[in-house]
C-alpha atoms as a PDB file:
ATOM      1  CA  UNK A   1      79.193  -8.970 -40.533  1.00  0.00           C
ATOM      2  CA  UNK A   2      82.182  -7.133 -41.520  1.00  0.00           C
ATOM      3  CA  UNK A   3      82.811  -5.510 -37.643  1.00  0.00           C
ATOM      4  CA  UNK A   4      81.870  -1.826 -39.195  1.00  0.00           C
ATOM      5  CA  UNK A   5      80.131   0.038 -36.470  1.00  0.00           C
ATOM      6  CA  UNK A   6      77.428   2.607 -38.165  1.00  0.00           C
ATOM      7  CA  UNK A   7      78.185   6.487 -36.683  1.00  0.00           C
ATOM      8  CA  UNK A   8      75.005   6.982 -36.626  1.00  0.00           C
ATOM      9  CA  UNK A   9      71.489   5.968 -35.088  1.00  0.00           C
ATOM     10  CA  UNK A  10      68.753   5.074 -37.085  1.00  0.00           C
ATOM     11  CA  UNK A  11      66.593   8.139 -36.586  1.00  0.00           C
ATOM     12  CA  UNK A  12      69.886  10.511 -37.186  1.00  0.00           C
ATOM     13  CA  UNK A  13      70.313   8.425 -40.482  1.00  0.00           C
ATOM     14  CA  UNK A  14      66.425   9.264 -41.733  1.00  0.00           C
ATOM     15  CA  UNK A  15      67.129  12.754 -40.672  1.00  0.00           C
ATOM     16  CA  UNK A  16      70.133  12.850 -42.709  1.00  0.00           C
ATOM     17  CA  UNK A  17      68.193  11.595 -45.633  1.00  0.00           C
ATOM     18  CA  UNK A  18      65.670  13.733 -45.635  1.00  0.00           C
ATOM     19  CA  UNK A  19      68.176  16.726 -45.441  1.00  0.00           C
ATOM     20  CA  UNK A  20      69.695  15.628 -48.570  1.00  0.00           C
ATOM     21  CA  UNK A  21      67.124  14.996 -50.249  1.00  0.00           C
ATOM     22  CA  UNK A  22      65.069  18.678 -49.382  1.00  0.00           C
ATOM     23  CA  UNK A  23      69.119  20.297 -50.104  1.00  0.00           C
ATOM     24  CA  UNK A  24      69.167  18.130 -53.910  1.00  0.00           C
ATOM     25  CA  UNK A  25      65.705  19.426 -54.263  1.00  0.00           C
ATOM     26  CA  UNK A  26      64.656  15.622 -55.686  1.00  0.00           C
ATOM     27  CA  UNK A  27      60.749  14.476 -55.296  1.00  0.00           C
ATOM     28  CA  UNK A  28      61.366  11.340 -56.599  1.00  0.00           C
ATOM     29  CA  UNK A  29      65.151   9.861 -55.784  1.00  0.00           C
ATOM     30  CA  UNK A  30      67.252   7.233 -55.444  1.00  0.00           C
ATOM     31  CA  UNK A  31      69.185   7.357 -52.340  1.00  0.00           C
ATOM     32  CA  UNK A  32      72.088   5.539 -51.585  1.00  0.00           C
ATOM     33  CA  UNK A  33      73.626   5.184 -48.174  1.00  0.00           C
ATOM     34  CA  UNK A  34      77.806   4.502 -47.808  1.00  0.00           C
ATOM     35  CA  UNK A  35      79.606   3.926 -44.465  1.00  0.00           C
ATOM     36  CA  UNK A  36      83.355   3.198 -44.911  1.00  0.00           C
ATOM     37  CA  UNK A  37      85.820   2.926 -42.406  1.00  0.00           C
ATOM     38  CA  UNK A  38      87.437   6.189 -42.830  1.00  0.00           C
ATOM     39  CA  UNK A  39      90.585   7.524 -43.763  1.00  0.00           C
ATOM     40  CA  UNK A  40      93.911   6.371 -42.579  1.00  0.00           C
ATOM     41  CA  UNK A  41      97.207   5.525 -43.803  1.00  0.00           C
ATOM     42  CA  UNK A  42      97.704   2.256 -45.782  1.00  0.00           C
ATOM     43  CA  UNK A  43      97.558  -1.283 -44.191  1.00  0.00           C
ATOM     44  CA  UNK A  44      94.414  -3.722 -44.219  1.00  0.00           C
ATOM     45  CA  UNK A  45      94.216  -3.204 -39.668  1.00  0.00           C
ATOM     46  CA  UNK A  46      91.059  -1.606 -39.460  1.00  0.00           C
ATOM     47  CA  UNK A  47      92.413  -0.135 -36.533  1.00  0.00           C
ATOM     48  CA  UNK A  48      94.106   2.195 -38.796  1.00  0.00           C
ATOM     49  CA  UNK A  49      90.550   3.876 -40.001  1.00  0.00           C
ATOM     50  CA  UNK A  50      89.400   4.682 -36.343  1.00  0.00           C
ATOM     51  CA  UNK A  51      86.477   7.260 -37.874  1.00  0.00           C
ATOM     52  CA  UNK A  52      84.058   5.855 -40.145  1.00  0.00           C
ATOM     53  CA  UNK A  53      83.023   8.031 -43.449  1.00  0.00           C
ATOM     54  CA  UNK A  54      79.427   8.440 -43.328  1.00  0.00           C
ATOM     55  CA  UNK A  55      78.061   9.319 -47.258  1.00  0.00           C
ATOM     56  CA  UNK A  56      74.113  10.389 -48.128  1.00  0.00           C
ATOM     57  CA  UNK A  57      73.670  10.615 -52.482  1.00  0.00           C
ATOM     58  CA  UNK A  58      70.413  11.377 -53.741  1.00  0.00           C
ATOM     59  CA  UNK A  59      69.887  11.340 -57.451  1.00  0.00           C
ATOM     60  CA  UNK A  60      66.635  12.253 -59.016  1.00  0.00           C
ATOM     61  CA  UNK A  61      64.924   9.070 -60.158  1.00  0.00           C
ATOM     62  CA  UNK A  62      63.829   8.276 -63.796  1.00  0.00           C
ATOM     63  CA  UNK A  63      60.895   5.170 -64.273  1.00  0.00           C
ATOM     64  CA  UNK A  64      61.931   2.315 -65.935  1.00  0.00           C
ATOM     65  CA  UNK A  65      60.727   2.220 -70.130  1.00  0.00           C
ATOM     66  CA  UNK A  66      57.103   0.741 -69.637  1.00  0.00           C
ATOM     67  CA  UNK A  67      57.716  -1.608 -72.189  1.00  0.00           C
ATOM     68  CA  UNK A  68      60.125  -3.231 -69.624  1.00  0.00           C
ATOM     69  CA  UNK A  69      57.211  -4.427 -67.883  1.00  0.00           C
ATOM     70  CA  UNK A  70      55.049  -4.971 -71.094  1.00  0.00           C
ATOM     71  CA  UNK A  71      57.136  -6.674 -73.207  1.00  0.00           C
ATOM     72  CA  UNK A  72      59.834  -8.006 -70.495  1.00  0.00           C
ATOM     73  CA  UNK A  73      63.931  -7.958 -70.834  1.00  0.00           C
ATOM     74  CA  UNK A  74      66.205 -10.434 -72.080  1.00  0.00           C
ATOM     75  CA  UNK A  75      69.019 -11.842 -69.577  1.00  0.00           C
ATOM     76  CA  UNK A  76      71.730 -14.224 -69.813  1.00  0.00           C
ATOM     77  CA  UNK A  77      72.936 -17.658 -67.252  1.00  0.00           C
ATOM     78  CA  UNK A  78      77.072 -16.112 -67.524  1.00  0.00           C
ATOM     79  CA  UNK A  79      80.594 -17.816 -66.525  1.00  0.00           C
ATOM     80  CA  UNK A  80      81.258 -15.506 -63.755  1.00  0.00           C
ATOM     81  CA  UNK A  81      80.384 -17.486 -60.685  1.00  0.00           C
ATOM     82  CA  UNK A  82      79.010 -15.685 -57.896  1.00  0.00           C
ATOM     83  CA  UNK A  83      80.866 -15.048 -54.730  1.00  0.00           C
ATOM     84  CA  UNK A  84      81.469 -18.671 -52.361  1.00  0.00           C
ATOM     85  CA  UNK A  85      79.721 -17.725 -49.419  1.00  0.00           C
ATOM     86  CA  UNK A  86      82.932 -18.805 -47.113  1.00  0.00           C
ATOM     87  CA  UNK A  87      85.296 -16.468 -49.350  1.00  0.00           C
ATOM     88  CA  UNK A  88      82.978 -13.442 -48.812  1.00  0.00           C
ATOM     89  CA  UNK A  89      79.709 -13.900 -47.640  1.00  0.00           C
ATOM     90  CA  UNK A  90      76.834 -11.831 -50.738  1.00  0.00           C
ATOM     91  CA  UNK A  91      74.991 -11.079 -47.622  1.00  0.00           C
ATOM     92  CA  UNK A  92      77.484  -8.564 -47.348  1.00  0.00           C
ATOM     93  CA  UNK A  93      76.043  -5.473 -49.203  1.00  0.00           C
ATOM     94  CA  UNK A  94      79.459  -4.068 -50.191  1.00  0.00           C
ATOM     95  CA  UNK A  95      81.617  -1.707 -52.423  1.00  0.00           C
ATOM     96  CA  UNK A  96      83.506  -4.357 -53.583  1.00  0.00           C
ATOM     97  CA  UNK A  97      81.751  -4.977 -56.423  1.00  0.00           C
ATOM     98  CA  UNK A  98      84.062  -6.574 -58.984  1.00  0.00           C
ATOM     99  CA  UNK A  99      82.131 -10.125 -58.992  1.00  0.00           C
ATOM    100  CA  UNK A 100      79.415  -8.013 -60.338  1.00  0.00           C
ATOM    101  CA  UNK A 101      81.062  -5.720 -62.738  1.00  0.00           C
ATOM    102  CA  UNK A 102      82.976  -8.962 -64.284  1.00  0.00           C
ATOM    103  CA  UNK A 103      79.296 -10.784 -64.604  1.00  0.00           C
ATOM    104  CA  UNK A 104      77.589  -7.316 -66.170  1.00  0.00           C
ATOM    105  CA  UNK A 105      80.490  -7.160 -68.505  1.00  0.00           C
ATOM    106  CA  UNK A 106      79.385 -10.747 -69.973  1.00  0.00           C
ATOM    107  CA  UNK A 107      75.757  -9.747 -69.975  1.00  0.00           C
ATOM    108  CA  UNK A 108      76.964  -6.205 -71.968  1.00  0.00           C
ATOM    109  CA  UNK A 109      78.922  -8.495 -74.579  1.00  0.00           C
ATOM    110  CA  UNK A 110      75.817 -10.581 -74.817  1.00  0.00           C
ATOM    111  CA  UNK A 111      73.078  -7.714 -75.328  1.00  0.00           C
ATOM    112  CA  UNK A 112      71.030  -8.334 -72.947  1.00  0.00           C
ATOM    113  CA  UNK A 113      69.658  -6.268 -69.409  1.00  0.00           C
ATOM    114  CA  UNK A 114      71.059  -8.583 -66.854  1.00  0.00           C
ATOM    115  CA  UNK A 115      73.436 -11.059 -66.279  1.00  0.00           C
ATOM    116  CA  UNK A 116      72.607 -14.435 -64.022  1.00  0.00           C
ATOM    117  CA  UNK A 117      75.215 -16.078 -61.487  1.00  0.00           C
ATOM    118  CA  UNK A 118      75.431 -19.091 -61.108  1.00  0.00           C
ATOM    119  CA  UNK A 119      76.961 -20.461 -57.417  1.00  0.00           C
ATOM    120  CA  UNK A 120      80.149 -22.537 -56.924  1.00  0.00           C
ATOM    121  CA  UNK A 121      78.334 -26.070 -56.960  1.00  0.00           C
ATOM    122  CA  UNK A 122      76.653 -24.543 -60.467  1.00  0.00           C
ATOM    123  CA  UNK A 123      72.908 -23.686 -59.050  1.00  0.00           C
ATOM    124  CA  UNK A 124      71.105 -20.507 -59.874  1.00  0.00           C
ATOM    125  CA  UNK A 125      72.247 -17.632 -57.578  1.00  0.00           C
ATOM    126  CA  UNK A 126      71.343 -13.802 -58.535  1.00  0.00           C
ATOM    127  CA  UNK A 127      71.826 -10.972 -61.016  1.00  0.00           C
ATOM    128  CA  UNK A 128      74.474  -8.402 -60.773  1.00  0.00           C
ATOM    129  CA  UNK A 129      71.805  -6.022 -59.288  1.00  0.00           C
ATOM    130  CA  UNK A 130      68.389  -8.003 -58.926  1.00  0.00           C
ATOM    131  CA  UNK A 131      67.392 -11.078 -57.231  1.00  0.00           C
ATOM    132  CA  UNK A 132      65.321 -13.920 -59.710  1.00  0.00           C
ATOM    133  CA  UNK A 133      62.490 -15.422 -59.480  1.00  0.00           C
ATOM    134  CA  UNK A 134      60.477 -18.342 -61.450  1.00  0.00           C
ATOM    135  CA  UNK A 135      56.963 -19.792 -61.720  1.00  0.00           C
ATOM    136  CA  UNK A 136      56.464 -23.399 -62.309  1.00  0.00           C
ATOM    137  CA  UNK A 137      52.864 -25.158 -62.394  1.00  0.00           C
ATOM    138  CA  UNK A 138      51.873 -21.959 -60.612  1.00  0.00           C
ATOM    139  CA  UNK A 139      54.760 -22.794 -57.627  1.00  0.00           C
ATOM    140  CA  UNK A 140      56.855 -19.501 -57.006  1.00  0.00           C
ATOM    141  CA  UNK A 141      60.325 -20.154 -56.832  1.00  0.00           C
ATOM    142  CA  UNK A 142      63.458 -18.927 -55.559  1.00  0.00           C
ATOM    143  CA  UNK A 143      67.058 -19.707 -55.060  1.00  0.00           C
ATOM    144  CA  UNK A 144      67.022 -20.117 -51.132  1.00  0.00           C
ATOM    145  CA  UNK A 145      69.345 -18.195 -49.194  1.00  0.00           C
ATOM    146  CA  UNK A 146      71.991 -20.716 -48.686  1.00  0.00           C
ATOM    147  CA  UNK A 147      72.777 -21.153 -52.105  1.00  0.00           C
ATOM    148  CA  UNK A 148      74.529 -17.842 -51.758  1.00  0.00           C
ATOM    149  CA  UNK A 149      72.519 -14.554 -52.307  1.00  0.00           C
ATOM    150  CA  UNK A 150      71.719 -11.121 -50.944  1.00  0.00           C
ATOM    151  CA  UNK A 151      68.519 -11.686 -49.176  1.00  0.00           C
ATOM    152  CA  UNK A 152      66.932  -8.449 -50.123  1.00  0.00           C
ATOM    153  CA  UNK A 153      64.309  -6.419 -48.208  1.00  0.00           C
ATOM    154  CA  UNK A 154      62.566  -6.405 -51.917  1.00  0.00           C
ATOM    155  CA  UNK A 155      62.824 -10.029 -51.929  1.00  0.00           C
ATOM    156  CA  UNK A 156      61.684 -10.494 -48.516  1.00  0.00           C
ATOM    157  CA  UNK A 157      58.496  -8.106 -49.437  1.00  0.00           C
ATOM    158  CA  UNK A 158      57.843 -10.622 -52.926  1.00  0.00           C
ATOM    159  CA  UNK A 159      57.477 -13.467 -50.782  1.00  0.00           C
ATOM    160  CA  UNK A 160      55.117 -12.153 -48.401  1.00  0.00           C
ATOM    161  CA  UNK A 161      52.756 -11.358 -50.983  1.00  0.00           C
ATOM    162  CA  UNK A 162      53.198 -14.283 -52.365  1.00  0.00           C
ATOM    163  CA  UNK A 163      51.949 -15.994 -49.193  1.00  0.00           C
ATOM    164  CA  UNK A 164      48.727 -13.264 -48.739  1.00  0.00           C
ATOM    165  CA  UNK A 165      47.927 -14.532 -52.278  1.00  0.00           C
ATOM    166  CA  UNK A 166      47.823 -17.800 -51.321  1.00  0.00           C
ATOM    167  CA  UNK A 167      50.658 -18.850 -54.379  1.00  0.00           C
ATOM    168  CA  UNK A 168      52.814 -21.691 -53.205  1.00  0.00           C
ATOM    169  CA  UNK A 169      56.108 -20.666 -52.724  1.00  0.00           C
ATOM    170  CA  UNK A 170      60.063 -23.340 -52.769  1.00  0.00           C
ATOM    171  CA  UNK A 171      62.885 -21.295 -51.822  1.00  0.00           C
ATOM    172  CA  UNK A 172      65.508 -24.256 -52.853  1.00  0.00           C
ATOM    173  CA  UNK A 173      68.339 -24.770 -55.140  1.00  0.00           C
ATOM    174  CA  UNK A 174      67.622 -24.825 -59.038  1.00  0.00           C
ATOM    175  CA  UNK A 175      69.861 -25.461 -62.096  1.00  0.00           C
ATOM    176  CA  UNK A 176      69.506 -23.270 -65.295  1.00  0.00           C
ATOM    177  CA  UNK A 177      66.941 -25.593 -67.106  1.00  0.00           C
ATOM    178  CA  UNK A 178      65.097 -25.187 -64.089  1.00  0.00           C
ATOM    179  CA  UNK A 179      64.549 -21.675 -65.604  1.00  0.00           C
ATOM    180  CA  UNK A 180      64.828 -22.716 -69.207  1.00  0.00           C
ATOM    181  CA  UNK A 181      61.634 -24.567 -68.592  1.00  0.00           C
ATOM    182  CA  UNK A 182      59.823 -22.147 -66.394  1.00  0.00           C
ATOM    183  CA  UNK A 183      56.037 -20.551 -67.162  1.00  0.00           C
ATOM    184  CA  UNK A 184      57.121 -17.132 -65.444  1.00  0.00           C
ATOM    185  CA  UNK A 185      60.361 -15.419 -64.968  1.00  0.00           C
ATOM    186  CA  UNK A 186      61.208 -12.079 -62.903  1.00  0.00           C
ATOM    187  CA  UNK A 187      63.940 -10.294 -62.008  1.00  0.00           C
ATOM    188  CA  UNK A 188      63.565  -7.784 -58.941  1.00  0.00           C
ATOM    189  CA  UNK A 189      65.073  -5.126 -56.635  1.00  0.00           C
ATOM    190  CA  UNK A 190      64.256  -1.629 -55.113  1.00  0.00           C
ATOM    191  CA  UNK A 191      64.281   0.156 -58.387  1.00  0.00           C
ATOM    192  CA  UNK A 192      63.005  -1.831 -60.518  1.00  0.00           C
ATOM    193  CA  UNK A 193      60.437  -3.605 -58.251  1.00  0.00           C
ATOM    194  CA  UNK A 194      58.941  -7.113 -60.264  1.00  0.00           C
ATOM    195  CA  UNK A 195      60.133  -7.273 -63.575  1.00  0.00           C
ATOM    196  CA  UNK A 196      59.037  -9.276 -66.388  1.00  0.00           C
ATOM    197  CA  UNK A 197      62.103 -11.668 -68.076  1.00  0.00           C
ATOM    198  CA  UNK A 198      60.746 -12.571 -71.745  1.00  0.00           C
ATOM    199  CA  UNK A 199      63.884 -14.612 -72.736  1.00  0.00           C
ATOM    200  CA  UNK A 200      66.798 -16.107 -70.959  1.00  0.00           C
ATOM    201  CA  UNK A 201      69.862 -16.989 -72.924  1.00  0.00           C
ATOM    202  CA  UNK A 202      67.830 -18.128 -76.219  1.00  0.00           C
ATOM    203  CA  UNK A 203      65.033 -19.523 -74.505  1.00  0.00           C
ATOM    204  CA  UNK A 204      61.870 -18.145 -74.167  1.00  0.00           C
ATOM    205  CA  UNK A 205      60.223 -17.368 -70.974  1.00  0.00           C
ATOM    206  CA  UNK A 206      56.971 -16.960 -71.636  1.00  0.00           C
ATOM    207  CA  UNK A 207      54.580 -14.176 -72.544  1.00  0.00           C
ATOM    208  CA  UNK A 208      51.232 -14.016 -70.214  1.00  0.00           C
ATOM    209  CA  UNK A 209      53.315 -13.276 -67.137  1.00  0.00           C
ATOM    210  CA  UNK A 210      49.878 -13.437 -64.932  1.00  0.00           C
ATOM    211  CA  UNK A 211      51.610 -14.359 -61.720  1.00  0.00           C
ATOM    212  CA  UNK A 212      54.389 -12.054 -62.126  1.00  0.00           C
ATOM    213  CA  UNK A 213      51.402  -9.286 -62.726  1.00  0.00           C
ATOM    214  CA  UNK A 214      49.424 -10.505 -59.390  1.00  0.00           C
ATOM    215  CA  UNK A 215      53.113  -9.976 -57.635  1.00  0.00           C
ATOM    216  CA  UNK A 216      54.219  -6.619 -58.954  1.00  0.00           C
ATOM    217  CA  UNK A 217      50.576  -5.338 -57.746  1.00  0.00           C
ATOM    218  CA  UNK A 218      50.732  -6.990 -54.477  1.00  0.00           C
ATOM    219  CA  UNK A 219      54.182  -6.012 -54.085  1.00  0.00           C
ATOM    220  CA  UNK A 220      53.282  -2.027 -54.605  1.00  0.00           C
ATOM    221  CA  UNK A 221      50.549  -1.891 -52.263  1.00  0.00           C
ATOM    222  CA  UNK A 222      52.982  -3.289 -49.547  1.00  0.00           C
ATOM    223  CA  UNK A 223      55.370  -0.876 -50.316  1.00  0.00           C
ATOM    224  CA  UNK A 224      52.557   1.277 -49.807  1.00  0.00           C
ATOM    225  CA  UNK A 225      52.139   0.081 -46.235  1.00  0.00           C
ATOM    226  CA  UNK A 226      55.507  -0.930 -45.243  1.00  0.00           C
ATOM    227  CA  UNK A 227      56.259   2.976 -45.360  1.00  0.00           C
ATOM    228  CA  UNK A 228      53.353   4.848 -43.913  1.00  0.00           C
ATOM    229  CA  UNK A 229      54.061   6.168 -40.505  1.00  0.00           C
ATOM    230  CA  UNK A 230      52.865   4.992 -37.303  1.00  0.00           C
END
């Protein structure tokens, strides 16, 4: 989307992985992958980066407090509006990450674990690092991708096992008291997989969480199969 051309091929990048992961010595990481257009002198002509900067960091990875999951984490609806798509597209995974930084700043003065976005038009978007979820009369939902959100892979995985489950699933476009006034709320990405939201702003978002259970289980034993070789 941004006319970045990857230096390497897929099975060169996995090789690379594993190589820094074996030279960090990690077992369980977190591994982030950077392409950048390179150095070159100063100008916004990509032409003037003509090698791309290819980056591998592994980190060793530390779980998430269980009472997280138990208990569930307070976030907060903030002012920062998220990107508009036509400005610069959130499908675009990027290192320009002031929208979010701004947001999480909000969500740090407001003591709580994650901030909500809101889109231009004033609809529900995404977190700073997490995509959110709802359940309503035991319908999943979702802000859909067009109101302006990083369609995740973790997302992407949610829904599916939504589906299997047979739990009725609207991907649409949802104001806050759409969420206010929600049985289940979640918050997910890679790292923290489904997690439980027990208030948002100072409204409570329920206790049981039994969908949001059913997911996070489902969601695992995908994981499970997404990555076991052929």
């Amino acid at each position: 989307m941004i006319g970045l051309v990857l230096p390497q091929g897929h099975d060169e990048i996995k090789k690379a992985v594993y190589q820094t992961i074996k030279a960090n010595r990690h077992k369980e990481a977190y591994v982030r992958i950077t392409v950048s257009r390179g150095p070159g002198p100063l100008g916004l002509d990509p032409a003037l980066c003509p090698e791309p900067t290819f980056v591998i960091i592994s980190k060793e990875f530390k779980d998430y407090p269980r009472s997280y999951y138990q208990k569930g984490v307070s976030i907060a609806i903030v002012n920062t509006r998220r990107n508009y798509k036509k400005a610069l597209d959130p499908k675009i995974k990027s290192l320009n990450f002031l929208n979010n930084i701004l947001a999480k700043r909000e969500s740090i003065e407001k003591g709580v674990y994650e901030a909500i976005m809101l889109n231009h038009r004033g609809y529900i978007a995404e977190g700073t690092i997490s995509n959110i979820f709802f359940v309503k009369n035991n319908v999943l939902c979702t802000p859909a991708t067009g109101v302006g959100i990083l369609d995740g892979i973790t997302r992407r995985l949610i829904l599916d096992a939504a589906h299997e489950l047979g739990i009725q699933v609207h991907e649409g476009r949802f104001k806050p008291e759409d969420a206010y006034n929600a049985d289940e709320v979640f918050i997910s990405n890679t790292t923290m997989e489904v997690m439980p939201v027990s208030k948002i702003d100072d409204k409570k978002a329920g206790t049981k969480h039994k969908i949001t259970k059913q997911l996070h289980k489902a969601y695992r034993k995908k994981v499970v199969e997404y990555i076991k070789p052929n």
